[in-house]
C-alpha atoms as a PDB file:
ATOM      1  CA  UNK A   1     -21.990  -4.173  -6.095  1.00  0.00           C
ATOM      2  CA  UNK A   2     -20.590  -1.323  -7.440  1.00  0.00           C
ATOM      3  CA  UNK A   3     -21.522   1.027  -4.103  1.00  0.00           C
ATOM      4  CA  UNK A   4     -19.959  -1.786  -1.766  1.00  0.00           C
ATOM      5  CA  UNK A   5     -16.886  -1.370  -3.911  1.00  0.00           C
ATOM      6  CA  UNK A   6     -17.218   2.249  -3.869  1.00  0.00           C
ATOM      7  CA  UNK A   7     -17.254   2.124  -0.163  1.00  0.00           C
ATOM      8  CA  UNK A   8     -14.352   0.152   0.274  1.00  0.00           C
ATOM      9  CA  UNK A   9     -12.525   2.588  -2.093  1.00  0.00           C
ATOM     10  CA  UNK A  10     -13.645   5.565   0.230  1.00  0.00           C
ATOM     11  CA  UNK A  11     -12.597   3.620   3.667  1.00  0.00           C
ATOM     12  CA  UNK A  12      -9.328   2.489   2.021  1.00  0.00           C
ATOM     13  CA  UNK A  13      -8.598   6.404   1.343  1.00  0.00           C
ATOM     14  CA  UNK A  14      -9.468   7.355   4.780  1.00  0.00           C
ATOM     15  CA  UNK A  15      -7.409   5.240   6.320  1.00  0.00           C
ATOM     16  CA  UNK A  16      -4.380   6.411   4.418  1.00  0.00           C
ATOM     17  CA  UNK A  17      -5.597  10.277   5.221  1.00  0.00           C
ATOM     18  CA  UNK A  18      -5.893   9.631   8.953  1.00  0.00           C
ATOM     19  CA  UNK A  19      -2.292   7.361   8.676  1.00  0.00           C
ATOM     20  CA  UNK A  20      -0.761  10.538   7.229  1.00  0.00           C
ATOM     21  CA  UNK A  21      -2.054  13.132   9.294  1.00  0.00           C
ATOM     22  CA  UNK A  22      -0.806  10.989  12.321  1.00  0.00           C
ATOM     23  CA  UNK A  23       2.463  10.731  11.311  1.00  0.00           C
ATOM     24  CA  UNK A  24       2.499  14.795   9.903  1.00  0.00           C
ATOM     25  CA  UNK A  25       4.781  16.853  11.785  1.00  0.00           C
ATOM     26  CA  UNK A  26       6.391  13.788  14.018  1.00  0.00           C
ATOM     27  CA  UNK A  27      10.020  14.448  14.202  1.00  0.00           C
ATOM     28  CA  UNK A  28      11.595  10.654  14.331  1.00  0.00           C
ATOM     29  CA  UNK A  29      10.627  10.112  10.586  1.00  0.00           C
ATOM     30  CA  UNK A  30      13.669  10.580   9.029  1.00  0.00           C
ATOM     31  CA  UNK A  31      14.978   8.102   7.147  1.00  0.00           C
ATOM     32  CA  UNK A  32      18.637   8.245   5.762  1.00  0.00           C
ATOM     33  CA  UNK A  33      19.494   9.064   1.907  1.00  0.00           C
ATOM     34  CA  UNK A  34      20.405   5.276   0.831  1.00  0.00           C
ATOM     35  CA  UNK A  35      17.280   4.412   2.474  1.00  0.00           C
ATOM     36  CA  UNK A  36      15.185   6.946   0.401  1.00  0.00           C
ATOM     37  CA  UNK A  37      16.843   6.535  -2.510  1.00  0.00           C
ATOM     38  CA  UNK A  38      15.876   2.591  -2.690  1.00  0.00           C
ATOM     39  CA  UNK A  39      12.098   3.104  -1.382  1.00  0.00           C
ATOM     40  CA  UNK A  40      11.963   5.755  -4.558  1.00  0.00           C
ATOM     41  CA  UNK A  41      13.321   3.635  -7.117  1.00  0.00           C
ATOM     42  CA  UNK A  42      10.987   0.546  -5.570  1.00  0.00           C
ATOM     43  CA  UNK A  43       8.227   3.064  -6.135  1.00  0.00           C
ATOM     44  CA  UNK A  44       9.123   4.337  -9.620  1.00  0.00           C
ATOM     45  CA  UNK A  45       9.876   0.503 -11.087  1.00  0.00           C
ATOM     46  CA  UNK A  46       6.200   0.019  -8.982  1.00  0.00           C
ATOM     47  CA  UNK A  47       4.682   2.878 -11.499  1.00  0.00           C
ATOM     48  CA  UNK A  48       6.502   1.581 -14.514  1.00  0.00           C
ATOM     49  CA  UNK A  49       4.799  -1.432 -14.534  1.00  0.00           C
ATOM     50  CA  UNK A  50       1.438  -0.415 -14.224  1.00  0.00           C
ATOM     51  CA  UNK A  51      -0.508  -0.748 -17.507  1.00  0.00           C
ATOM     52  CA  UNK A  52      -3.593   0.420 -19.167  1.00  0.00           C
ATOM     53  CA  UNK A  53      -5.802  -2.184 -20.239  1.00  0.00           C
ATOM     54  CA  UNK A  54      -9.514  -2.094 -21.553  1.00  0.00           C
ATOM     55  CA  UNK A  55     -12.347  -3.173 -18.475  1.00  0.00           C
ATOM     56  CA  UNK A  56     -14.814  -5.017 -20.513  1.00  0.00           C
ATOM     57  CA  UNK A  57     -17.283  -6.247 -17.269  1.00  0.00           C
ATOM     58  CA  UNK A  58     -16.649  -6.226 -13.700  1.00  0.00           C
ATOM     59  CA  UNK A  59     -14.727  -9.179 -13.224  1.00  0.00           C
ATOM     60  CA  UNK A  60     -12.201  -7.593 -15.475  1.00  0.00           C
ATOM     61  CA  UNK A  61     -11.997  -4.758 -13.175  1.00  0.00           C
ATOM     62  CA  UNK A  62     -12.398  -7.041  -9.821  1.00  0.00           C
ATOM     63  CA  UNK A  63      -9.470  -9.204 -11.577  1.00  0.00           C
ATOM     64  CA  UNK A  64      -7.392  -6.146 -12.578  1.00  0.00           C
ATOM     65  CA  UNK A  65      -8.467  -4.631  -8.765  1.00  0.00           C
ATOM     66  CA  UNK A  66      -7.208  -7.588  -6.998  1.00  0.00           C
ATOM     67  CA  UNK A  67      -3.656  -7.927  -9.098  1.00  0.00           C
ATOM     68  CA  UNK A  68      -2.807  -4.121  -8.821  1.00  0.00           C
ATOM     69  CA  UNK A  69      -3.576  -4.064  -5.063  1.00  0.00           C
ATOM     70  CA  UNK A  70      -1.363  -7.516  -4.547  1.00  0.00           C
ATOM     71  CA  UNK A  71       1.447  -5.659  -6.138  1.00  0.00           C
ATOM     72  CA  UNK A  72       0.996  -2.668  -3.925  1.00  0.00           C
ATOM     73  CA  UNK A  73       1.349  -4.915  -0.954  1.00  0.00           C
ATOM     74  CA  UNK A  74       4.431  -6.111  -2.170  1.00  0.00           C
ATOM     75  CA  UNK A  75       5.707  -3.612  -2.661  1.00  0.00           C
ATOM     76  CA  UNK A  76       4.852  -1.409   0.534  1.00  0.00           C
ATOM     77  CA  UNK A  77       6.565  -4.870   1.978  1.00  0.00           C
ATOM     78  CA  UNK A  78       9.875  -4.611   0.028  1.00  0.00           C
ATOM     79  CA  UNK A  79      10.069  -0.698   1.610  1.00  0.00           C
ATOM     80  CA  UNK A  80       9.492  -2.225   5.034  1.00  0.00           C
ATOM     81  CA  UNK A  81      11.762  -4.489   4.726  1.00  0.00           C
ATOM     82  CA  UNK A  82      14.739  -1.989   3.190  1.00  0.00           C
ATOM     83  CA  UNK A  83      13.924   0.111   6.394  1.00  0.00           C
ATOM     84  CA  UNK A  84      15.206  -2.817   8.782  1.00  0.00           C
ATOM     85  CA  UNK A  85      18.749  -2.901   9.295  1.00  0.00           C
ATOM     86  CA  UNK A  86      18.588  -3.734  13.481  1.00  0.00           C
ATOM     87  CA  UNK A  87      16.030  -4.676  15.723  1.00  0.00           C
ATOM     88  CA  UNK A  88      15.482  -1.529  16.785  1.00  0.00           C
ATOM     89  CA  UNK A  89      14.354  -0.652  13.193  1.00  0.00           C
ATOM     90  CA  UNK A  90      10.855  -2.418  14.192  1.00  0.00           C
ATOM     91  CA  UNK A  91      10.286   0.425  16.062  1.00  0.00           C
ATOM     92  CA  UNK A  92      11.010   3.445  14.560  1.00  0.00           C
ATOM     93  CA  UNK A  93       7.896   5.949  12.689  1.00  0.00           C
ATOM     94  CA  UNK A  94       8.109   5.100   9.561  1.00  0.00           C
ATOM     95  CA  UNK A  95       8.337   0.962  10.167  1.00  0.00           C
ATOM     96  CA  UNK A  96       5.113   1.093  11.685  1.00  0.00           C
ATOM     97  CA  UNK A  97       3.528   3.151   9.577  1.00  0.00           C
ATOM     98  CA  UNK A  98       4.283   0.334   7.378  1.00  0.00           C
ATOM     99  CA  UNK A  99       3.162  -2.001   9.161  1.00  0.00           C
ATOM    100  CA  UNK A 100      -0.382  -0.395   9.526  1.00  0.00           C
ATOM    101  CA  UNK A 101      -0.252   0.097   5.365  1.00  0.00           C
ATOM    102  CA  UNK A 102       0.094  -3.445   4.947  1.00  0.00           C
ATOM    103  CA  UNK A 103      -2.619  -4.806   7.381  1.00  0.00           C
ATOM    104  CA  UNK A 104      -4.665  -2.404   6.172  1.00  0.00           C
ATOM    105  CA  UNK A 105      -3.748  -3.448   2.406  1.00  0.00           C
ATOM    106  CA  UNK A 106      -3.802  -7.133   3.068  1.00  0.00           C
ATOM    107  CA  UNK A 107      -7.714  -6.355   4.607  1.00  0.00           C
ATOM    108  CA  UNK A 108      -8.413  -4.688   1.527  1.00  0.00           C
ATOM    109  CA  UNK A 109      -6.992  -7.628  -0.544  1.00  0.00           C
ATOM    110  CA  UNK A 110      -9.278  -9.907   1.598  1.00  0.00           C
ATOM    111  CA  UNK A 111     -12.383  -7.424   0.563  1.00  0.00           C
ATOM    112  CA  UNK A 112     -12.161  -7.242  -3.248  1.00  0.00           C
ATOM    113  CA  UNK A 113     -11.517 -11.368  -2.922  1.00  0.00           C
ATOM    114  CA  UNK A 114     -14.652 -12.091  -1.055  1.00  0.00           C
ATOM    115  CA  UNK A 115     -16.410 -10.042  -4.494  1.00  0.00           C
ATOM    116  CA  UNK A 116     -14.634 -12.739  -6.825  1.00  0.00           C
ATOM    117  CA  UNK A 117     -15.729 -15.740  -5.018  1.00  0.00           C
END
């Protein structure tokens, strides 16, 4: 189980690498200050929360997994969704970037489920 899981891990990175080396050097990515300013403090409250807590046996760590990735997801949505101020916003850079993160984070929610069950 553990080198499925691994896997996933290493595919879940990739995908993130190969998102961000798409989008490097793109000139349309710009978002304004107010914008940035909100998507940081979503991020920092995001860190704040995270705790440290002892892994006794997998299904601590599948539990623990599954909860910290469902709060990612949330909050890659609550960026997405600071980003949209006109229709047009749905397709700028940096909104579907977004929207690639969080299909690719609700697959990887769907992955570490299918261990629990």
């Amino acid at each position: 189980m553990a080198s499925v899981l691994t896997r996933e891990e290493i595919r879940h990175v990739r995908i993130y690498k190969d998102l961000k080396k798409e989008l490097e050097g793109k000139d349309d990515l710009a978002i304004d200050f107010e914008l940035y300013d909100t998507a940081h403090k979503i991020v920092s409250d995001f860190k704040r929360r995270m705790i440290h807590i002892k892994i006794e046996n997998i299904d601590d760590l599948l539990k623990y997994t599954l909860n910290f990735e469902k709060d990612n997801l949330a909050m890659v949505i609550r960026i997405q969704g600071i980003l949209v101020r006109t229709l047009e916003d749905e397709h700028t850079k940096p909104y579907v970037a977004l929207s690639k993160l969080i299909e690719e984070e609700k697959g990887h929610i769907e992955n570490i489920e299918k261990f629990i069950d």
